[in-house]
N, C-alpha and C. Protein backbone atom coordinates (compact mmCIF):
# COMPACT_ATOMS: atom_id res chain seq x y z
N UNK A 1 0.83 -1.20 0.00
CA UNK A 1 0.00 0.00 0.00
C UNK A 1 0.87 1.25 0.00
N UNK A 2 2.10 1.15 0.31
CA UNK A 2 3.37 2.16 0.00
C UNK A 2 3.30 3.43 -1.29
N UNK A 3 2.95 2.47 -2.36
CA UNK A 3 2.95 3.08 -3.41
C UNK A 3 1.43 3.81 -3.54
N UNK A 4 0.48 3.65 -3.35
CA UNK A 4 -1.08 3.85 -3.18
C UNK A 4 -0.81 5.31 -2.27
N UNK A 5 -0.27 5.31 -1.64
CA UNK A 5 -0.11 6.27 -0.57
C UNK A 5 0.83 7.74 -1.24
N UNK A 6 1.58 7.09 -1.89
CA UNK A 6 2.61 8.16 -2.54
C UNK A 6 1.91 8.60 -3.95
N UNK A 7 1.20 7.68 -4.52
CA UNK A 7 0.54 8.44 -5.36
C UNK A 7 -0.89 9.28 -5.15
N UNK A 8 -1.29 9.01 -3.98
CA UNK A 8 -2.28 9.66 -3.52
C UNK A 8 -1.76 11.42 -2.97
N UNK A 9 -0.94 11.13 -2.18
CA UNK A 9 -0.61 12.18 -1.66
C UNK A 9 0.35 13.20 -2.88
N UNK A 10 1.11 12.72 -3.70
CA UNK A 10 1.58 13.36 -4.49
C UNK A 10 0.43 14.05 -5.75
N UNK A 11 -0.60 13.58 -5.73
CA UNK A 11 -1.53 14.38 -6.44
C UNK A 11 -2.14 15.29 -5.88
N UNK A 12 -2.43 15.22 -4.12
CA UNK A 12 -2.76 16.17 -3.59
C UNK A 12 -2.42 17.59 -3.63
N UNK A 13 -3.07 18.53 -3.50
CA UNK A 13 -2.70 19.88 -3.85
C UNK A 13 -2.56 20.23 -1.87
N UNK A 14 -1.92 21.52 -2.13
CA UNK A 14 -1.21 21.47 -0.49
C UNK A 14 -2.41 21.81 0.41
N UNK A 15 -3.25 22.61 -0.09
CA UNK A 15 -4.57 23.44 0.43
C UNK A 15 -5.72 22.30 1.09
N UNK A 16 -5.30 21.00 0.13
CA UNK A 16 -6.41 20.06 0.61
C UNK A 16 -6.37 19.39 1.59
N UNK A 17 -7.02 19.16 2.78
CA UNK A 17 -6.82 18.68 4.07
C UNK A 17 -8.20 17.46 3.99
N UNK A 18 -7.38 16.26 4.34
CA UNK A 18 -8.32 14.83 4.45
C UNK A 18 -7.86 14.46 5.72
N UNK A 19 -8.76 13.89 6.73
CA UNK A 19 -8.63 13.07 7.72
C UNK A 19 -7.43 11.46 7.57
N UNK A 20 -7.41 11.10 8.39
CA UNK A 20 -6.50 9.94 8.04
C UNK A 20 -7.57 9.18 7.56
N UNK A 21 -8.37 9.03 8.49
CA UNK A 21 -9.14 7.84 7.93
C UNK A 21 -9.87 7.39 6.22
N UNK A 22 -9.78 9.05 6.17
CA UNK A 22 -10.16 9.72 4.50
C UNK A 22 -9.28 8.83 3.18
N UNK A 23 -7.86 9.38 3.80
CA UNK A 23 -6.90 9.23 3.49
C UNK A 23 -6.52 7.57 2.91
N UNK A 24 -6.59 6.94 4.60
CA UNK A 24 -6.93 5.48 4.33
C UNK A 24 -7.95 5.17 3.51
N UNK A 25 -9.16 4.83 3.00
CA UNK A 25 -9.83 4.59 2.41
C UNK A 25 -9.33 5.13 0.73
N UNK A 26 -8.96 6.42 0.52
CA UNK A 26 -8.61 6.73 -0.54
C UNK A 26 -7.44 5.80 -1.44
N UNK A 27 -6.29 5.38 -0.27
CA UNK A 27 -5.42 4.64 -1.04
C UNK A 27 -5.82 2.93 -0.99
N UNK A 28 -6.96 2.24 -0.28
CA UNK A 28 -7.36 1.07 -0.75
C UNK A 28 -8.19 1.29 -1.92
N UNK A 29 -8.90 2.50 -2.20
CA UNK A 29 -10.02 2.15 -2.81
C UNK A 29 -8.79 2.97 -4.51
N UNK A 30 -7.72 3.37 -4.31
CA UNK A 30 -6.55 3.62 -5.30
C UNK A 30 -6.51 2.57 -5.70
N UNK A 31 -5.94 1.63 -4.99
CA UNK A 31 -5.36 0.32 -5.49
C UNK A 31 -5.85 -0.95 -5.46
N UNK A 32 -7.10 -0.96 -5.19
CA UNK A 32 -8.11 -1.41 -5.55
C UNK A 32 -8.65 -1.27 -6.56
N UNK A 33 -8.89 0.12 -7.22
CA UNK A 33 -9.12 0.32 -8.84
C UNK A 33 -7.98 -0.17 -10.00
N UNK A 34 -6.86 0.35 -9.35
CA UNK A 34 -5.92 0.27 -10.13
C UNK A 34 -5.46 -1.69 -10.44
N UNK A 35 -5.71 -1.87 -9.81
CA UNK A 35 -6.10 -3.35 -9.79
C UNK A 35 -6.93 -4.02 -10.95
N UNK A 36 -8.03 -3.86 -10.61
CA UNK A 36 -9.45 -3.78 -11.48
C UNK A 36 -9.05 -3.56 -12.68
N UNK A 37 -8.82 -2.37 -13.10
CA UNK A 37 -8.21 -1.62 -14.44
C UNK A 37 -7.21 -2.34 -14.62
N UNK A 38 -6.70 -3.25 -14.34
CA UNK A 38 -4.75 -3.53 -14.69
C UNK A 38 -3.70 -2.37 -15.10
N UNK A 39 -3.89 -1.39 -13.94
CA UNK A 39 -3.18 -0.69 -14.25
C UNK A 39 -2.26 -0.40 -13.02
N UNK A 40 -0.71 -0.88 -13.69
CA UNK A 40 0.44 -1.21 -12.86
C UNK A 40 1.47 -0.26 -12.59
N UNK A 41 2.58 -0.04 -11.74
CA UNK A 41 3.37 0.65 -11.64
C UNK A 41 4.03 1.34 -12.64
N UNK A 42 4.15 0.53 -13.84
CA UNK A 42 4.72 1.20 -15.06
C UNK A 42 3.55 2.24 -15.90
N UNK A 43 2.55 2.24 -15.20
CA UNK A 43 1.52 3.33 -15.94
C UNK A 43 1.14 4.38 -15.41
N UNK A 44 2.59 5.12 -15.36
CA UNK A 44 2.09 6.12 -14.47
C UNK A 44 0.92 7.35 -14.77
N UNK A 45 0.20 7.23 -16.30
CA UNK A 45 -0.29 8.58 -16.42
C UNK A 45 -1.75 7.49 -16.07
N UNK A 46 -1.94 6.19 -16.40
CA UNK A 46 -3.18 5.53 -15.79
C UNK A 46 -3.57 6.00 -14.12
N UNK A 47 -2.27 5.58 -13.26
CA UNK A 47 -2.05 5.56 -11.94
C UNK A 47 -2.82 7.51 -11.40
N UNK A 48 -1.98 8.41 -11.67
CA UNK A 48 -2.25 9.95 -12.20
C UNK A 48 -4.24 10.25 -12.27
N UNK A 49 -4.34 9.43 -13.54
CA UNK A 49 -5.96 9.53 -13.56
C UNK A 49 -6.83 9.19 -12.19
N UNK A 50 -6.42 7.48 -11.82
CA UNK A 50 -6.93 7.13 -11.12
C UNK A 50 -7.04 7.91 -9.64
N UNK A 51 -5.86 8.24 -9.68
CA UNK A 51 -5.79 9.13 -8.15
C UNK A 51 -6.48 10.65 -8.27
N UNK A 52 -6.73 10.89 -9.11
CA UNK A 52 -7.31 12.33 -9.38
C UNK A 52 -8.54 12.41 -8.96
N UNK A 53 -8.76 11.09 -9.82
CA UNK A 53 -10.54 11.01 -9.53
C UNK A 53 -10.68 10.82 -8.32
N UNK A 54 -10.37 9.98 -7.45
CA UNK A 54 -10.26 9.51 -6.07
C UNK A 54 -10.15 10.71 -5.04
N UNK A 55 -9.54 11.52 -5.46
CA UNK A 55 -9.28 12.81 -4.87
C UNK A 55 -10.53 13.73 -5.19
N UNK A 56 -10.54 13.95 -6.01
CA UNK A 56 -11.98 14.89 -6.52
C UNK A 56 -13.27 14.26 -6.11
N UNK A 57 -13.27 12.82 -5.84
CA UNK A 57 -14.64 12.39 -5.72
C UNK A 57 -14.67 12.60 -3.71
N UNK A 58 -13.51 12.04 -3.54
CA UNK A 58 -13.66 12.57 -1.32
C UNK A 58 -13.39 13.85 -1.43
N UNK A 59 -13.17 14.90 -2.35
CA UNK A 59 -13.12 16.08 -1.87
C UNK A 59 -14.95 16.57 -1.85
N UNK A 60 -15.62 15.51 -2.48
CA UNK A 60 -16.98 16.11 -2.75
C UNK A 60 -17.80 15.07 -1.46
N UNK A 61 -16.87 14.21 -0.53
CA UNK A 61 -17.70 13.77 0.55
C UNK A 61 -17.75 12.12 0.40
N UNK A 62 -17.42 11.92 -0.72
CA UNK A 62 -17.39 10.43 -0.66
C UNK A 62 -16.28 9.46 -0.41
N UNK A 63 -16.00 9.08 0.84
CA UNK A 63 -14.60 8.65 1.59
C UNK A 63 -15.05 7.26 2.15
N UNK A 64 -15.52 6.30 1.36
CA UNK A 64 -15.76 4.98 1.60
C UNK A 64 -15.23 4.53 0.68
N UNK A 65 -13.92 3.35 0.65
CA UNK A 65 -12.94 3.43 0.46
C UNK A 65 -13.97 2.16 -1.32
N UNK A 66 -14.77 1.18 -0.79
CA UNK A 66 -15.82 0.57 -1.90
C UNK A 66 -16.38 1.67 -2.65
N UNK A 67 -17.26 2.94 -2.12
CA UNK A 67 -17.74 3.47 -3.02
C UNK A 67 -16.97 4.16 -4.18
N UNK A 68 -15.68 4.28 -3.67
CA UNK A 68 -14.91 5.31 -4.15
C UNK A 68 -14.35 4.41 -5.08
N UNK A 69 -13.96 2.85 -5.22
CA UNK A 69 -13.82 2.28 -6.55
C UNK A 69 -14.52 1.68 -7.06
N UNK A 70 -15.69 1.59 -6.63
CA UNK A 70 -16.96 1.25 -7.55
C UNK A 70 -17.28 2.59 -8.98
N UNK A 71 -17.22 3.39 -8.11
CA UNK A 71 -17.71 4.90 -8.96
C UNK A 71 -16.26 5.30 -9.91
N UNK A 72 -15.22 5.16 -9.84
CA UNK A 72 -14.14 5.10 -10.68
C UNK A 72 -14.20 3.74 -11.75
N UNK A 73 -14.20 2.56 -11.06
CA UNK A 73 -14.42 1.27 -12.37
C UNK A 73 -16.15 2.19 -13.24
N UNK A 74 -16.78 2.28 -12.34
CA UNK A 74 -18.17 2.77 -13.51
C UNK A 74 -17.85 3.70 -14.25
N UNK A 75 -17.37 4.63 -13.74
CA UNK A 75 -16.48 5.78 -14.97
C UNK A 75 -15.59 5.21 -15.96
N UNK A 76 -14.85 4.61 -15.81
CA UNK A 76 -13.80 3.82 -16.26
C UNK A 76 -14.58 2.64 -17.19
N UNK A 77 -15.71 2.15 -17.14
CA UNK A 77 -16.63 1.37 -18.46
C UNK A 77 -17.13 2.38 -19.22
N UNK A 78 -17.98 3.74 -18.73
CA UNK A 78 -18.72 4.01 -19.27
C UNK A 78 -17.82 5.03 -20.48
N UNK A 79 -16.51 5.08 -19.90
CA UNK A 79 -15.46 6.01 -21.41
C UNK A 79 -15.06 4.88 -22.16
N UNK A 80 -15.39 3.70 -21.53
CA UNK A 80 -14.09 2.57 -22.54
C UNK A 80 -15.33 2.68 -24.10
């Protein structure tokens, strides 16, 4: 979960403040998608997307670490 964590937080902008627990949920439900998607360490602009969204979607309140990669894989069919 090392890496889940560093890409989470490195997309973060400095202004944005998440709880830990936020936080936690954000990087299972990271690499948990990123999973899903097969999208691996060597993809970093996949990895980039995924954490963006993840970020933008708990900045709007949704910090359940399932909802948060359910609603990214559904995004993630409905562009494929």
């Amino acid at each position: 979960m090392g890496s889940a964590m560093t890409t989470i937080h490195s997309q973060l902008e400095s202004h944005t403040v998440f709880e830990p627990e936020a936080l936690g949920a954000m990087s299972q439900a990271f690499h948990d998608a990123c999973n899903a998607l097969h999208i691996f360490a060597g993809d970093e602009h996949g990895r980039q997307v995924v954490a963006t969204r993840i970020i933008d979607l708990a900045s709007t309140g949704v910090i359940d670490a399932k909802a948060l990669r359910d609603r990214v894989l559904m995004e993630a069919r409905t562009a494929a």
